[in-house]
Protein backbone atom coordinates (compact mmCIF):
# COMPACT_ATOMS: atom_id res chain seq x y z
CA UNK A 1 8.88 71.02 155.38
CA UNK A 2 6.85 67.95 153.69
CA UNK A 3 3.29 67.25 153.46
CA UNK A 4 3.82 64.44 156.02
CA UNK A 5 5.48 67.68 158.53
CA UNK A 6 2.55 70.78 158.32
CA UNK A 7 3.11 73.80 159.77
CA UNK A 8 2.26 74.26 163.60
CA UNK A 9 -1.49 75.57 163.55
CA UNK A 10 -0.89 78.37 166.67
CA UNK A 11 -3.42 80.99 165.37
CA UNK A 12 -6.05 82.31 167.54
CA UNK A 13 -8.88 83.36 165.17
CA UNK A 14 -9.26 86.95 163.59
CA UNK A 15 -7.61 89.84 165.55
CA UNK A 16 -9.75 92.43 162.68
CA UNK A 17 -10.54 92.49 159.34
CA UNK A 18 -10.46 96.34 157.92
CA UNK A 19 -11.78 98.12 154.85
CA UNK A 20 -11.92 101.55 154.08
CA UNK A 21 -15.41 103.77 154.24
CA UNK A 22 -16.75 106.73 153.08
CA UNK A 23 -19.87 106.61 155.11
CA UNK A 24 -18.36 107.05 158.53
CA UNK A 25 -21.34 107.95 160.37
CA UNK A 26 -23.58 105.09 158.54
CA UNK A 27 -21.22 102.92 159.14
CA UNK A 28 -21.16 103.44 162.89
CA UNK A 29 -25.21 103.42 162.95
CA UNK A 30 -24.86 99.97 161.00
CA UNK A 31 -23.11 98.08 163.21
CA UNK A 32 -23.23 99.58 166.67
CA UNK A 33 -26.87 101.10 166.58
CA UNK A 34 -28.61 98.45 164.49
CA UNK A 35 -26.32 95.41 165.09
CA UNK A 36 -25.34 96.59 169.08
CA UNK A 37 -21.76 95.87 168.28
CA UNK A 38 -19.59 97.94 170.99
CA UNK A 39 -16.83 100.39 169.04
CA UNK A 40 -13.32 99.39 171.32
CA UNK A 41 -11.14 101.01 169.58
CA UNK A 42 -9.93 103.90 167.44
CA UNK A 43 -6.70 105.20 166.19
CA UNK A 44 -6.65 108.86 165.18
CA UNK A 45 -3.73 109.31 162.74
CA UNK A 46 -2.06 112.54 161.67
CA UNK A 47 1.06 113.40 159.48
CA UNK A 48 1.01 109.35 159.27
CA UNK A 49 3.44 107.71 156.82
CA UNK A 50 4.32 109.74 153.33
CA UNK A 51 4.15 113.64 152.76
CA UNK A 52 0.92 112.85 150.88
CA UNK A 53 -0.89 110.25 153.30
CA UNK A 54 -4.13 111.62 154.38
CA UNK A 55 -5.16 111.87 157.87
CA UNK A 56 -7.86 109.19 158.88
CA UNK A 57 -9.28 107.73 161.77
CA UNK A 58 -9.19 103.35 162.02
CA UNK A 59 -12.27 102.62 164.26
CA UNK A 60 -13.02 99.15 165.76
CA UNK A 61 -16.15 97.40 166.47
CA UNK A 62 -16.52 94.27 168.67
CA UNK A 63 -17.83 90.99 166.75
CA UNK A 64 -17.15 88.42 169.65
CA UNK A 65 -14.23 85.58 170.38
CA UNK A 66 -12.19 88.98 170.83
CA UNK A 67 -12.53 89.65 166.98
CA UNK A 68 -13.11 93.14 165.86
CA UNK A 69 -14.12 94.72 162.62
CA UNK A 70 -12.82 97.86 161.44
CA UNK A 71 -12.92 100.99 158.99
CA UNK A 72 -10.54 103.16 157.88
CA UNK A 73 -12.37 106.86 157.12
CA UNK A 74 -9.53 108.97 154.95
CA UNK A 75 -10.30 112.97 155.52
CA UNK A 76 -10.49 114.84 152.41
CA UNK A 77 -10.54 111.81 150.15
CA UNK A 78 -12.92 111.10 147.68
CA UNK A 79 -14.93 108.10 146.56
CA UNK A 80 -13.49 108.62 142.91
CA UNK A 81 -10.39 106.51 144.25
CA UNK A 82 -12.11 103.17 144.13
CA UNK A 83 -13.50 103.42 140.71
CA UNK A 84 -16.17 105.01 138.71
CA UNK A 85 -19.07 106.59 140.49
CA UNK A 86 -22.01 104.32 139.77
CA UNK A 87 -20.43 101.17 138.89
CA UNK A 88 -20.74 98.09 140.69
CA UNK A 89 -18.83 97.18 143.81
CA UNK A 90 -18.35 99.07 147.29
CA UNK A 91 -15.90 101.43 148.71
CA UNK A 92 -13.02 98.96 148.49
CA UNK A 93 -13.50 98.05 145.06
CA UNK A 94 -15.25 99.31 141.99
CA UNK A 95 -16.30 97.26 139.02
CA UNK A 96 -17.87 97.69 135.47
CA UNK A 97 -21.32 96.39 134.34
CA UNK A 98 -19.92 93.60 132.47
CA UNK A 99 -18.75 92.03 135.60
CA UNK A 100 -21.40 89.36 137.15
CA UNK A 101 -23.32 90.05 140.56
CA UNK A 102 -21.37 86.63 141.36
CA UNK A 103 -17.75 88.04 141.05
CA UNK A 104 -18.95 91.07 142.94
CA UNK A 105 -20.40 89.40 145.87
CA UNK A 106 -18.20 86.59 146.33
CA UNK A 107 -15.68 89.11 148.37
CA UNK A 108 -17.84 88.84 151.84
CA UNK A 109 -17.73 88.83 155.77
CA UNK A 110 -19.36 86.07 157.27
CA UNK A 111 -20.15 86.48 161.30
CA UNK A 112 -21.02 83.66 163.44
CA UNK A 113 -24.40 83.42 166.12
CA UNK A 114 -24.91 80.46 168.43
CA UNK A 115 -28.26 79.31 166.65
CA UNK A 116 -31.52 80.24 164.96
CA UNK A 117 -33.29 82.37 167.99
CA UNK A 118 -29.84 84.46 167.65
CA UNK A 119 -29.73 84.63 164.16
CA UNK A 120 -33.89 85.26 163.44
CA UNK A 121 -33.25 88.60 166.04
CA UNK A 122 -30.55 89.81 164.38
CA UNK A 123 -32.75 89.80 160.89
CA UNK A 124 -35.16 91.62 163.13
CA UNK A 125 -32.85 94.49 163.36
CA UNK A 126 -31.90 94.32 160.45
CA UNK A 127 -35.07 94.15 158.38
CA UNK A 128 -36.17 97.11 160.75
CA UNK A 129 -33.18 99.27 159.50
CA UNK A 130 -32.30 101.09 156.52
CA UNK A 131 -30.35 97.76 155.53
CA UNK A 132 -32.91 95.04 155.64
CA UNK A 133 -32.02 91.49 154.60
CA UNK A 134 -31.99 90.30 150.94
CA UNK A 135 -31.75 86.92 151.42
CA UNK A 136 -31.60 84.31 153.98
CA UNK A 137 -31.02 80.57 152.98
CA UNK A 138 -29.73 77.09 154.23
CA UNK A 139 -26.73 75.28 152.36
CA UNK A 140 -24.99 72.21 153.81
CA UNK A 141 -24.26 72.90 157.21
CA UNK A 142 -25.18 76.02 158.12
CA UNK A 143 -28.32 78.97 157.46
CA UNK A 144 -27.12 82.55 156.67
CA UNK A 145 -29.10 86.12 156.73
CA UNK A 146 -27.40 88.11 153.99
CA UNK A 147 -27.36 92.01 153.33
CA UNK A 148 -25.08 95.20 152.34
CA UNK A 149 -23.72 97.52 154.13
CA UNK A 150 -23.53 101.58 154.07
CA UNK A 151 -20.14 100.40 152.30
CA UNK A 152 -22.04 98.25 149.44
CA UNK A 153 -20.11 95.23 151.63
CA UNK A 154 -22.15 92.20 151.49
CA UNK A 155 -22.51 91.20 154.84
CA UNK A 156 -23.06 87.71 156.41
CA UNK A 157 -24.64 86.33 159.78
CA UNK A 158 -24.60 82.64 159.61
CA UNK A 159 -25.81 79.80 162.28
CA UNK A 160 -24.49 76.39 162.33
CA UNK A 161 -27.24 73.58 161.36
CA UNK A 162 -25.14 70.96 162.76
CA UNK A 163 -21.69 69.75 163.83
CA UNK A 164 -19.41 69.27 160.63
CA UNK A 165 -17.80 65.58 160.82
CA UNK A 166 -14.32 64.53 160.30
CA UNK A 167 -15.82 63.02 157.26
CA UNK A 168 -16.26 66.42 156.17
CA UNK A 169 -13.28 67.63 157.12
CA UNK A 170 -11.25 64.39 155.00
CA UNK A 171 -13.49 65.63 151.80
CA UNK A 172 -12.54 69.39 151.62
CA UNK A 173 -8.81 67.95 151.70
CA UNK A 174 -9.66 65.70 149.00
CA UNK A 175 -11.52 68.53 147.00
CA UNK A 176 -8.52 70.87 147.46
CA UNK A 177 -5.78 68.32 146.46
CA UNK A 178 -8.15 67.43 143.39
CA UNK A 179 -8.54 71.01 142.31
CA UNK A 180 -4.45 72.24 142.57
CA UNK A 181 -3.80 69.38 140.34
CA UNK A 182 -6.43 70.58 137.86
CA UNK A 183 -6.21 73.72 138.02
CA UNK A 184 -2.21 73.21 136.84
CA UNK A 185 -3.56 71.16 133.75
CA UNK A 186 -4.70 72.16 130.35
CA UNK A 187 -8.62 71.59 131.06
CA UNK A 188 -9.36 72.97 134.40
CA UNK A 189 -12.93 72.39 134.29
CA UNK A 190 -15.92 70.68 136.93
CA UNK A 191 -15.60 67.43 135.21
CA UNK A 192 -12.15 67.04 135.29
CA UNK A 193 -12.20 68.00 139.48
CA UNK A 194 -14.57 65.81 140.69
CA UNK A 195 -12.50 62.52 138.51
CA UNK A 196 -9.35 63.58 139.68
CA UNK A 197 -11.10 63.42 143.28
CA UNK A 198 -12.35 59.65 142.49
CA UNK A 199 -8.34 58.73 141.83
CA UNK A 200 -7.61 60.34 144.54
CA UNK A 201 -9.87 58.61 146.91
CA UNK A 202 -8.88 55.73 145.40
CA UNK A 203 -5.23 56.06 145.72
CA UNK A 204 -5.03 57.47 149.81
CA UNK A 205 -8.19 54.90 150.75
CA UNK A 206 -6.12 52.18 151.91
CA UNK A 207 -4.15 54.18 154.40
CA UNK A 208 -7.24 55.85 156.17
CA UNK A 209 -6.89 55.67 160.08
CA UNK A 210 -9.99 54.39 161.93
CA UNK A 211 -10.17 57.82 163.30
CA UNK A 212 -12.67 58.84 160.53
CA UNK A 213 -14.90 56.21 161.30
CA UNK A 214 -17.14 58.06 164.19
CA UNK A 215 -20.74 58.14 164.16
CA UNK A 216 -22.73 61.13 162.43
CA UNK A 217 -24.75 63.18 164.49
């Protein structure tokens, strides 16, 4: 298979995205109670797998387009197994002090509303919880409420501020093919991406289709 021959893109979206919880019954106050999304599903597990897998329950929740969150709560198992008690992190993974807020947080769920009325009333229920927003901000195309879960998860509700253009689409191909071919050399650095992405737009301009030439909204 060649550049010029991609893959067949047959995917539907996210069946469910899981992570493990010690906070079962927070957990199911956070996003059913506060955030109304329906549980659909939960598989009760017993004498699963190895002689010393724990039993556990996997619990769904609904997040739309038939995607579902879900939690895996392991009986008898302690929160010592994902790191330090006290450190930074969540119930996934555990970090030291030393590592930045950055790093920590950069490991997120990000759900999608239809627009600002949708996303301003789910900060309402939020900021009436026990979880309130920390931040909500606007950054290129969309506007995002942020906060953490019972899980120290950082959690994401973002509305789109507009369409993204083919344009768009043409530059984050450009930016990715830019930074593999830094990344592989001896200075991966800022600098170095965005000239590799000037030769690079220099070198693939003159085959272009017309097809990216459409009006922006």
């Amino acid at each position: 298979m060649t550049m010029d021959q991609p893959l067949a893109h047959t995917v539907r979206g996210v069946d469910h995205a899981a992570f493990p919880t010690f906070a079962p019954a927070e957990t199911v106050r956070f996003y059913r109670d506060v955030l109304g999304f329906p549980v659909v599903h939960s598989v009760c597990a017993a004498g699963w797998g190895p002689a010393d897998h724990p039993d556990f329950i996997h619990f769904f929740f609904d997040i739309g387009m038939g995607d579902r969150i879900a939690f895996f709560y392991y009986f008898g198992v302690d929160r010592s197994v994902a790191g330090a008690a006290g450190a930074k992190g969540d119930d996934y993974a555990r970090f030291g002090p030393e590592v930045p807020e950055y790093f920590v947080n950069s490991r997120h769920l990000a759900i999608h509303v239809d627009g600002e009325n949708d996303l301003l009333e789910y900060r309402r229920r939020l900021d009436a919880s026990e979880w309130p927003v920390f931040m909500q901000i606007r950054h290129e195309t969309i506007e995002s409420i942020y906060t953490h879960d019972p899980n120290g998860y950082m959690f994401e509700i973002t509305r789109a501020m507009r369409p993204v253009t083919p344009q768009e689409d043409l530059d984050a191909n450009l930016t990715i093919d830019a930074l593999l071919d830094v990344v592989d050399g001896p200075d991966p650095s800022f600098g170095n991406l965005l000239a590799r992405k000037a030769e690079l737009i220099i070198e693939r301009a003159g085959a272009w289709a017309p097809a990216h030439e459409v009006q922006v909204p």
